[in-house]
Protein backbone atom coordinates (compact mmCIF):
# COMPACT_ATOMS: atom_id res chain seq x y z
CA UNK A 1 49.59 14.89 -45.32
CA UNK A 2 45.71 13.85 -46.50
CA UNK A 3 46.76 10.44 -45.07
CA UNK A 4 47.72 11.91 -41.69
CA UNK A 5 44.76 13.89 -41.61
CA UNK A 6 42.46 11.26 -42.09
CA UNK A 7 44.28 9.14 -39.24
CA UNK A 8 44.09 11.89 -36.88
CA UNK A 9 40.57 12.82 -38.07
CA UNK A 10 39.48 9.07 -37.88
CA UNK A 11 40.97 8.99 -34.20
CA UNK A 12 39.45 11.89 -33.66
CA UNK A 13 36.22 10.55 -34.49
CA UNK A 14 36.32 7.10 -32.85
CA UNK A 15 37.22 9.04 -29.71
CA UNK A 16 34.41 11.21 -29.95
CA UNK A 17 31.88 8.30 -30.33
CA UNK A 18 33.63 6.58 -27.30
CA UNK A 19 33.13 9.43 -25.14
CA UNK A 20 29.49 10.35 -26.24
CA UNK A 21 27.93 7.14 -28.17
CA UNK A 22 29.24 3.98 -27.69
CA UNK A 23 27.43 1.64 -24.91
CA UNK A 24 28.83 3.02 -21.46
CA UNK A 25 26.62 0.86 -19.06
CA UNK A 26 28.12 -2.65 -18.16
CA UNK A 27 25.91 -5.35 -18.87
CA UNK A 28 24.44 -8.18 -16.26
CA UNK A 29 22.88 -11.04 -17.00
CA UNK A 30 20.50 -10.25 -14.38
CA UNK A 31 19.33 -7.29 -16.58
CA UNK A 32 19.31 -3.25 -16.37
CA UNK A 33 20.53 -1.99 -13.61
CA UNK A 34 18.55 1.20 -11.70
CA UNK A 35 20.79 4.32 -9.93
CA UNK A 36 19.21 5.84 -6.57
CA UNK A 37 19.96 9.34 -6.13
CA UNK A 38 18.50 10.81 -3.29
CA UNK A 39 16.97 14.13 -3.12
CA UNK A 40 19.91 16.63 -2.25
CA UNK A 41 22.47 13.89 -2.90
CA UNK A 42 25.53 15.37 -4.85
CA UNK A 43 27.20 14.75 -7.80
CA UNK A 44 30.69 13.25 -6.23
CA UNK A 45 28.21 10.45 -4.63
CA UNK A 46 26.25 9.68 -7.67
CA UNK A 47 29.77 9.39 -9.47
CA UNK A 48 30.50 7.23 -6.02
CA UNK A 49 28.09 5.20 -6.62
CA UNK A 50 28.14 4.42 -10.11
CA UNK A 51 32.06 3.37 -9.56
CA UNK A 52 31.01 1.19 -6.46
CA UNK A 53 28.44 -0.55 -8.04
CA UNK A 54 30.39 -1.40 -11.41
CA UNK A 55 27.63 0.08 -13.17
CA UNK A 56 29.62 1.82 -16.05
CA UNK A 57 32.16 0.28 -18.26
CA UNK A 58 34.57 3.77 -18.04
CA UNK A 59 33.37 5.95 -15.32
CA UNK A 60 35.94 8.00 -16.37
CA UNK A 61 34.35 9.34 -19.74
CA UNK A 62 31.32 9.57 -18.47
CA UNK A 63 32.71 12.05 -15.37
CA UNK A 64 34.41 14.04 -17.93
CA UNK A 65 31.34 14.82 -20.26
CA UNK A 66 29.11 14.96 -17.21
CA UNK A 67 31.30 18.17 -15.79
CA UNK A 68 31.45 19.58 -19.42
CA UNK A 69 27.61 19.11 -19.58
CA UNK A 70 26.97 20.92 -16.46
CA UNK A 71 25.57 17.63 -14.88
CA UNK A 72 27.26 18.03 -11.21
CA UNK A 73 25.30 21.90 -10.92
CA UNK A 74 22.07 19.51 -12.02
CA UNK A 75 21.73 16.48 -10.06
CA UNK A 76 17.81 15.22 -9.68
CA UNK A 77 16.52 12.80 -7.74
CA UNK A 78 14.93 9.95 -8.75
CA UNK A 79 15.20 6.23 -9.93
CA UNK A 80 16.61 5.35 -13.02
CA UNK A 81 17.07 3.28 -15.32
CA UNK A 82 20.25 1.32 -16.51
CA UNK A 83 19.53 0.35 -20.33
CA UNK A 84 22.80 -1.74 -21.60
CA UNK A 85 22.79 0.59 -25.31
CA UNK A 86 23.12 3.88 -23.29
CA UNK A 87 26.10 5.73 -24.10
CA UNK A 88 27.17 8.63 -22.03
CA UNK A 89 25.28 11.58 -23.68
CA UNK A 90 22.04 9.63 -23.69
CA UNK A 91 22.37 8.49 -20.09
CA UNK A 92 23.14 11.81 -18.92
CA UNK A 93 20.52 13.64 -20.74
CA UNK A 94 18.36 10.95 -19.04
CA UNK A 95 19.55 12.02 -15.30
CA UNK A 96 19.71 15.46 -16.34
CA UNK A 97 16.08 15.78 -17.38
CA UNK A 98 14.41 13.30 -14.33
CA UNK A 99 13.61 10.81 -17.14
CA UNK A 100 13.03 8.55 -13.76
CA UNK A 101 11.63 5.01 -13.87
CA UNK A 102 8.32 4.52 -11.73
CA UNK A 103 8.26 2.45 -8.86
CA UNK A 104 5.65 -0.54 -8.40
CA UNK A 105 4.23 0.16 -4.88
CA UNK A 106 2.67 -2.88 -3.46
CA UNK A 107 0.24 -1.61 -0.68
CA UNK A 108 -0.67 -4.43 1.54
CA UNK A 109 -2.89 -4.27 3.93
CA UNK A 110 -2.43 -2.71 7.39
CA UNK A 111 -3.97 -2.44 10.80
CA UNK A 112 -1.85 0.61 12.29
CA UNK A 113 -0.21 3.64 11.02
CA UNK A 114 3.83 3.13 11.60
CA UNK A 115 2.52 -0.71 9.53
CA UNK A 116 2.14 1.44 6.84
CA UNK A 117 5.04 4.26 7.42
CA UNK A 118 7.57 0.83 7.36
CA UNK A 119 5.63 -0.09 4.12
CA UNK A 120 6.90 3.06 2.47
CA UNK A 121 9.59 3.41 3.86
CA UNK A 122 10.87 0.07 1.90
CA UNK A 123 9.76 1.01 -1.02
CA UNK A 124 9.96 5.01 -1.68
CA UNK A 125 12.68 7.67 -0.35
CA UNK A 126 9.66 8.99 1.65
CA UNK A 127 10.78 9.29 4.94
CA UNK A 128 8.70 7.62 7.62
CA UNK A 129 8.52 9.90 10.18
CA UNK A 130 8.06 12.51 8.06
CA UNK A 131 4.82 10.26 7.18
CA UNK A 132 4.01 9.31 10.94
CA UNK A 133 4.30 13.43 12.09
CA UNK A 134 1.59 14.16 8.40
CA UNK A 135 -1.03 11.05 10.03
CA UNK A 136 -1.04 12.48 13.01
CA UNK A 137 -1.80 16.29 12.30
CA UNK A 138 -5.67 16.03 12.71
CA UNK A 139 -6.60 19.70 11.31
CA UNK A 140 -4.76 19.42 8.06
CA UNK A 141 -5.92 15.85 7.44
CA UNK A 142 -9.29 17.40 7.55
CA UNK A 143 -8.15 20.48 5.69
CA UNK A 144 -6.31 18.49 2.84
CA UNK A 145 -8.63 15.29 2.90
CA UNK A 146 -11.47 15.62 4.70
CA UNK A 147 -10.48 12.95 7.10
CA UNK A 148 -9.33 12.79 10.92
CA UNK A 149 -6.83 10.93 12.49
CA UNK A 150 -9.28 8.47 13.50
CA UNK A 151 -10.73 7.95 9.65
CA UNK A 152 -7.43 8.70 7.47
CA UNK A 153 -6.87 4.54 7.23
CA UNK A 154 -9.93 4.78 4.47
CA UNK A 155 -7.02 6.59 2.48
CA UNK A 156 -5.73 3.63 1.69
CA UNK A 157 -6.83 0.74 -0.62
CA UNK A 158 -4.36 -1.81 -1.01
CA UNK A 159 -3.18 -2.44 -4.02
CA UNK A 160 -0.29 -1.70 -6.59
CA UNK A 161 0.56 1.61 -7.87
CA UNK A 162 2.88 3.26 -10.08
CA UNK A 163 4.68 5.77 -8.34
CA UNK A 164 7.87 7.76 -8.51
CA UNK A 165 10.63 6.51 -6.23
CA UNK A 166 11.26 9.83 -5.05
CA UNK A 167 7.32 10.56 -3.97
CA UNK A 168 8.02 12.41 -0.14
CA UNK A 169 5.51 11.64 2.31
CA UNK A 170 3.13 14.29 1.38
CA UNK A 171 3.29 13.15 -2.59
CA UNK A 172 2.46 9.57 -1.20
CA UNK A 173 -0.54 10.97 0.37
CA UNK A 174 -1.94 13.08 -2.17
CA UNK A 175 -1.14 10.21 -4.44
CA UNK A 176 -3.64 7.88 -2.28
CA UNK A 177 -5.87 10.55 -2.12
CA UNK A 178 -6.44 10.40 -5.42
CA UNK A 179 -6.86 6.83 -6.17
CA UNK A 180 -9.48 6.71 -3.25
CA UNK A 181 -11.54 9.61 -5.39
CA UNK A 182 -11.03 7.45 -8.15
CA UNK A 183 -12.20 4.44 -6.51
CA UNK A 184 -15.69 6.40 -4.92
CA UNK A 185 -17.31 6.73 -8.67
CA UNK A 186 -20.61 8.10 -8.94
CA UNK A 187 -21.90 4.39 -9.08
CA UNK A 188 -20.40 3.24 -5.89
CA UNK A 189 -21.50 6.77 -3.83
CA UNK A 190 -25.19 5.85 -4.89
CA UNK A 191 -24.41 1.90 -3.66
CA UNK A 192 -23.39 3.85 -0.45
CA UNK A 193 -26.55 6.23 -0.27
CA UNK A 194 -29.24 3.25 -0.75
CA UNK A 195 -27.66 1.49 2.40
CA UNK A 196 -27.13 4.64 4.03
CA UNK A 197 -23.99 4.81 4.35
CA UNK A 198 -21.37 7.30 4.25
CA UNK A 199 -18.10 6.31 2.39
CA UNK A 200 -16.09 6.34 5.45
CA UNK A 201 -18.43 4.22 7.05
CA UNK A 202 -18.61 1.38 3.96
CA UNK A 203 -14.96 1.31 4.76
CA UNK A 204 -15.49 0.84 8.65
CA UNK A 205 -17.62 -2.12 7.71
CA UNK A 206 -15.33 -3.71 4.84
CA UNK A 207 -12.00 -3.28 7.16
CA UNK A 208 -14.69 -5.68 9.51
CA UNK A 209 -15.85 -7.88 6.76
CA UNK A 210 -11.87 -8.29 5.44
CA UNK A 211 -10.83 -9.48 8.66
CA UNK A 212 -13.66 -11.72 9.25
CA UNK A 213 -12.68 -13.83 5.90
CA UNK A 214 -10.51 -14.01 2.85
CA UNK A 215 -13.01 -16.16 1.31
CA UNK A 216 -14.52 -13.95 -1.33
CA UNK A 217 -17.83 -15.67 -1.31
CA UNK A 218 -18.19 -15.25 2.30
CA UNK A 219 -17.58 -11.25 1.86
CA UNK A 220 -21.51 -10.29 0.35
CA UNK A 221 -22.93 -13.09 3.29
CA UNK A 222 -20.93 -11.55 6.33
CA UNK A 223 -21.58 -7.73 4.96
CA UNK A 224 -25.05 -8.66 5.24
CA UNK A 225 -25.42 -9.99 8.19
CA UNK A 226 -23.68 -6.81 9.89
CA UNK A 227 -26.18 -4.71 7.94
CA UNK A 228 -28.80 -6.92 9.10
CA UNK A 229 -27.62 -5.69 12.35
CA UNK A 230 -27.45 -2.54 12.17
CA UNK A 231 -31.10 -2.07 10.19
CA UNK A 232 -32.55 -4.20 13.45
CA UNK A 233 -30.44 -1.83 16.06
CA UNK A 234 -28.55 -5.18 16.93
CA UNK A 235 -24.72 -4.89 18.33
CA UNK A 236 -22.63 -5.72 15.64
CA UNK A 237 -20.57 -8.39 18.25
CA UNK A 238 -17.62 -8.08 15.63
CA UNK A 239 -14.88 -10.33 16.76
CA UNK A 240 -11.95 -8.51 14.70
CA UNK A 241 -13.18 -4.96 16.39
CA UNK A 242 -12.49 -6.47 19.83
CA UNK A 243 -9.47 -7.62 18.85
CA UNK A 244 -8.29 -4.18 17.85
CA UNK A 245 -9.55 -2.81 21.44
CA UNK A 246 -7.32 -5.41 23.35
CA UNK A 247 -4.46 -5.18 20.52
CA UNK A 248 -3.87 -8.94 19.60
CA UNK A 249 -5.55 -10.20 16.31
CA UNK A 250 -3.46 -13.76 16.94
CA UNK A 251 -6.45 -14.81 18.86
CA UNK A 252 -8.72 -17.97 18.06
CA UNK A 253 -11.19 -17.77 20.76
CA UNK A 254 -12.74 -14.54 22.20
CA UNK A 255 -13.12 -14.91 26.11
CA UNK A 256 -16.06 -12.98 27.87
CA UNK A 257 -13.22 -10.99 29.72
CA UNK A 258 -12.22 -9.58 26.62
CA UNK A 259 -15.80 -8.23 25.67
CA UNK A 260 -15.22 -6.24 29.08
CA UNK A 261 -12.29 -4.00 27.13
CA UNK A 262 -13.37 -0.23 27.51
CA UNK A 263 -13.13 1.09 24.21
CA UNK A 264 -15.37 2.28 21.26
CA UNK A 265 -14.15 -0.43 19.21
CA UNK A 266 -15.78 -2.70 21.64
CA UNK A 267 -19.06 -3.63 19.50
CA UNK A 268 -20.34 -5.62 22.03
CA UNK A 269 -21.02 -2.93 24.17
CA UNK A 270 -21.53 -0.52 21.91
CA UNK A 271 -23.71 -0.60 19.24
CA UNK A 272 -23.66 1.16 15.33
CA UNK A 273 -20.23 1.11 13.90
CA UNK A 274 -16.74 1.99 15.53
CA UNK A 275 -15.27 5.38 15.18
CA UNK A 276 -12.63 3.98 12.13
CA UNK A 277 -11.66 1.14 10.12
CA UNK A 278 -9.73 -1.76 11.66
CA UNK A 279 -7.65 -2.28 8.47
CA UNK A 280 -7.10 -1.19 5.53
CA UNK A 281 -9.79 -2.27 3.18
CA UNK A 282 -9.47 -3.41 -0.09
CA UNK A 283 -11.77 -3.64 -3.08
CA UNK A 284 -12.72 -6.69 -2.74
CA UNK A 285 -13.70 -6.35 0.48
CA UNK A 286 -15.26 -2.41 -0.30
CA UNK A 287 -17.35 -4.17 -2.71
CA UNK A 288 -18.63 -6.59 -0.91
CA UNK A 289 -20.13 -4.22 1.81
CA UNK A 290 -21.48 -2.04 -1.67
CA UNK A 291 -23.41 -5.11 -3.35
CA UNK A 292 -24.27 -7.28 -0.39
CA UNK A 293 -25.79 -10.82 0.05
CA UNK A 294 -29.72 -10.47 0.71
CA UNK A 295 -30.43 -12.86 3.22
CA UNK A 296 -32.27 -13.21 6.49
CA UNK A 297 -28.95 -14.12 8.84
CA UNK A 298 -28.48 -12.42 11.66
CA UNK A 299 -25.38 -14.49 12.71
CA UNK A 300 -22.40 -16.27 11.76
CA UNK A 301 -19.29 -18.36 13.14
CA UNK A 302 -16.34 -19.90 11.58
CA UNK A 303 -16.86 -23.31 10.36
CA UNK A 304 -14.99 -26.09 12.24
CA UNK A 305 -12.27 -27.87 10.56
CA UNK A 306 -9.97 -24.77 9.87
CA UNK A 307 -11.76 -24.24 6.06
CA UNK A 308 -12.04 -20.76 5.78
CA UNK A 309 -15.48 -20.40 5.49
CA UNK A 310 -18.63 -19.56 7.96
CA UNK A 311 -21.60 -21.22 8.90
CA UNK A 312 -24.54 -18.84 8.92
CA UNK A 313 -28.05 -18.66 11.39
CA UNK A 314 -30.86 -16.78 10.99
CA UNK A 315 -31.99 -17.71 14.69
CA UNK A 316 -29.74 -17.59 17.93
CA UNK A 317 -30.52 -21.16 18.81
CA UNK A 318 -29.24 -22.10 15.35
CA UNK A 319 -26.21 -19.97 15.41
CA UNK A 320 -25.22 -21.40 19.39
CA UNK A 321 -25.20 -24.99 17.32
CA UNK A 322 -22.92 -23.63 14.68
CA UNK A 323 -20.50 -22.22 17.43
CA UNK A 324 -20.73 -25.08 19.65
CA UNK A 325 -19.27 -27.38 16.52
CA UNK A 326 -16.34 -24.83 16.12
CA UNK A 327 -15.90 -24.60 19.80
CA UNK A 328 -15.83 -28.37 19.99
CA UNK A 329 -12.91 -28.62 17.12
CA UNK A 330 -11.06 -26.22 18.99
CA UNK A 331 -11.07 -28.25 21.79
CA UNK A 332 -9.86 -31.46 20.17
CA UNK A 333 -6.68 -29.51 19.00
CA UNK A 334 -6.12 -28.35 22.24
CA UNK A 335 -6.59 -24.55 21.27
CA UNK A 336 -7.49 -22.37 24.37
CA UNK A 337 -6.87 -18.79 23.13
């Protein structure tokens, strides 16, 4: 009788550890696997999924201590994480308390709203009209952030950011929101002030300055330059802006029709800054317009031979040289537009 009872207690035990403790997650060689459950998805589909996928060794146990536990009455969203040791009780107290894995959110830079609404929309269960309809609702930008329609693209600094895969389109806002306070420290707001500029408008001039160049040395020389400008009253005669009136940034040579585009972003007819920022700006860039180059230039072109760089003037006659050699080794590669 003590023998049986030890067998049956012994089974008895094994199956207990088999159903609660031993390692329920199937291993990959291509390492832990992550579960999606969408917000207001229910349990039959995360079970669904988790069968479809081949994510558990014995979906079976798992389903039976997850409708003992209460789990189906207490799905939550979220992302999460896979770990090969987990054993049934562990991964469900995992889903059932949102013990969600963050999401790396690579922000890349963008020139129009539904750019970025596709962005998160790849990335986060934020849905992207959801996002488009927030971007375009002027009064509570301005009520929430302080920001119009026109403005809200300073918002955004590209960049990489933990967030929570389940972040709706509001969350993903406020969550920008904050990073941009974080960004404007007391240090840069005074930068700002002694070249009397508002935030907003440092990033008007840095989404310029960013799509001028990606060469970071060239970022202080070309903010300058436009600041140069704007101390003298001087049009800017920013390229990238006019290329944002006529909607086509592929272009390699502005024509003169195209400085006859009717638009506020037209800084060749109008002078000061345009009403927003052409693109999201990023630090570097931000930074660049904050602690500028002090030089005398008043122009600049693209240096010929496809490098990357500029070729600054302080004089028109010197700057009409300059774009006369880039103009000249455009035309040896046969490059009208």
């Amino acid at each position: 009788m003590l023998l049986t009872l030890l067998v049956l207690g012994g089974i008895g035990l094994y199956g207990a550890w088999r159903v609660l403790w031993r390692p329920n997650v199937a291993e990959s060689a291509e390492g832990p696997a992550y579960l999606f459950i969408r917000t207001g998805e229910p349990y039959q589909d995360v079970l669904l999924t988790l069968q479809k996928f081949e994510l558990l060794r014995e979906p079976a146990t798992f389903d039976w201590l997850a409708r003992r536990r209460g789990y189906p009455q207490r799905v939550r969203p979220g992302r999460y994480r896979l770990d090969f040791d987990l054993g049934n009780e562990a991964l469900l107290g995992r889903l059932m308390r949102g013990e969600q894995d963050t999401v790396d959110f690579a922000l890349d830079a963008f020139k129009y709203k539904p750019q970025l609404a596709r962005q998160v929309q790849r990335q986060l269960e934020a849905d992207s009209t959801s996002l488009r309809v927030l971007l375009n609702r002027p009064e509570w930008l301005q009520q929430r952030y302080g920001v119009d329609t026109t403005a809200v693209l300073t918002l955004f600094i590209p960049g990489h950011y933990r967030l929570l895969w389940n972040t709706s389109a509001q969350g993903f806002l406020d969550s920008m929101a904050a990073q941009h306070r974080r960004f404007w420290t007391e240090v840069r707001r005074k930068r700002a002030d002694s070249l009397q500029l508002t935030p907003t408008e440092v990033h008007v001039l840095a989404s310029i300055v960013q799509r001028e160049t990606a060469k970071k040395e060239d970022k202080p020389l070309i903010a300058g330059v436009y600041l140069n400008r704007l101390r003298r009253g001087m049009k800017l005669q920013a390229d990238p802006t006019l290329l944002w009136a006529i909607g086509n940034f592929g272009v390699r040579r502005v024509l003169n029709k195209d400085k006859l585009v009717d638009s506020p972003y037209n800084t060749y007819k109008h002078k000061g800054l345009p009403p927003g920022p052409i693109t999201s700006a990023n630090r570097q860039s931000l930074d660049a317009v904050l602690k500028p180059a002090a030089h005398d230039y008043l122009f600049f072109c693209a240096q010929a031979g496809g490098t990357g760089y500029s070729d600054f003037a302080a004089t028109f006659a010197e700057h009409k040289k300059n774009a006369r050699r880039y103009q000249h080794w455009l035309d040896s590669l046969n490059i009208k537009r």
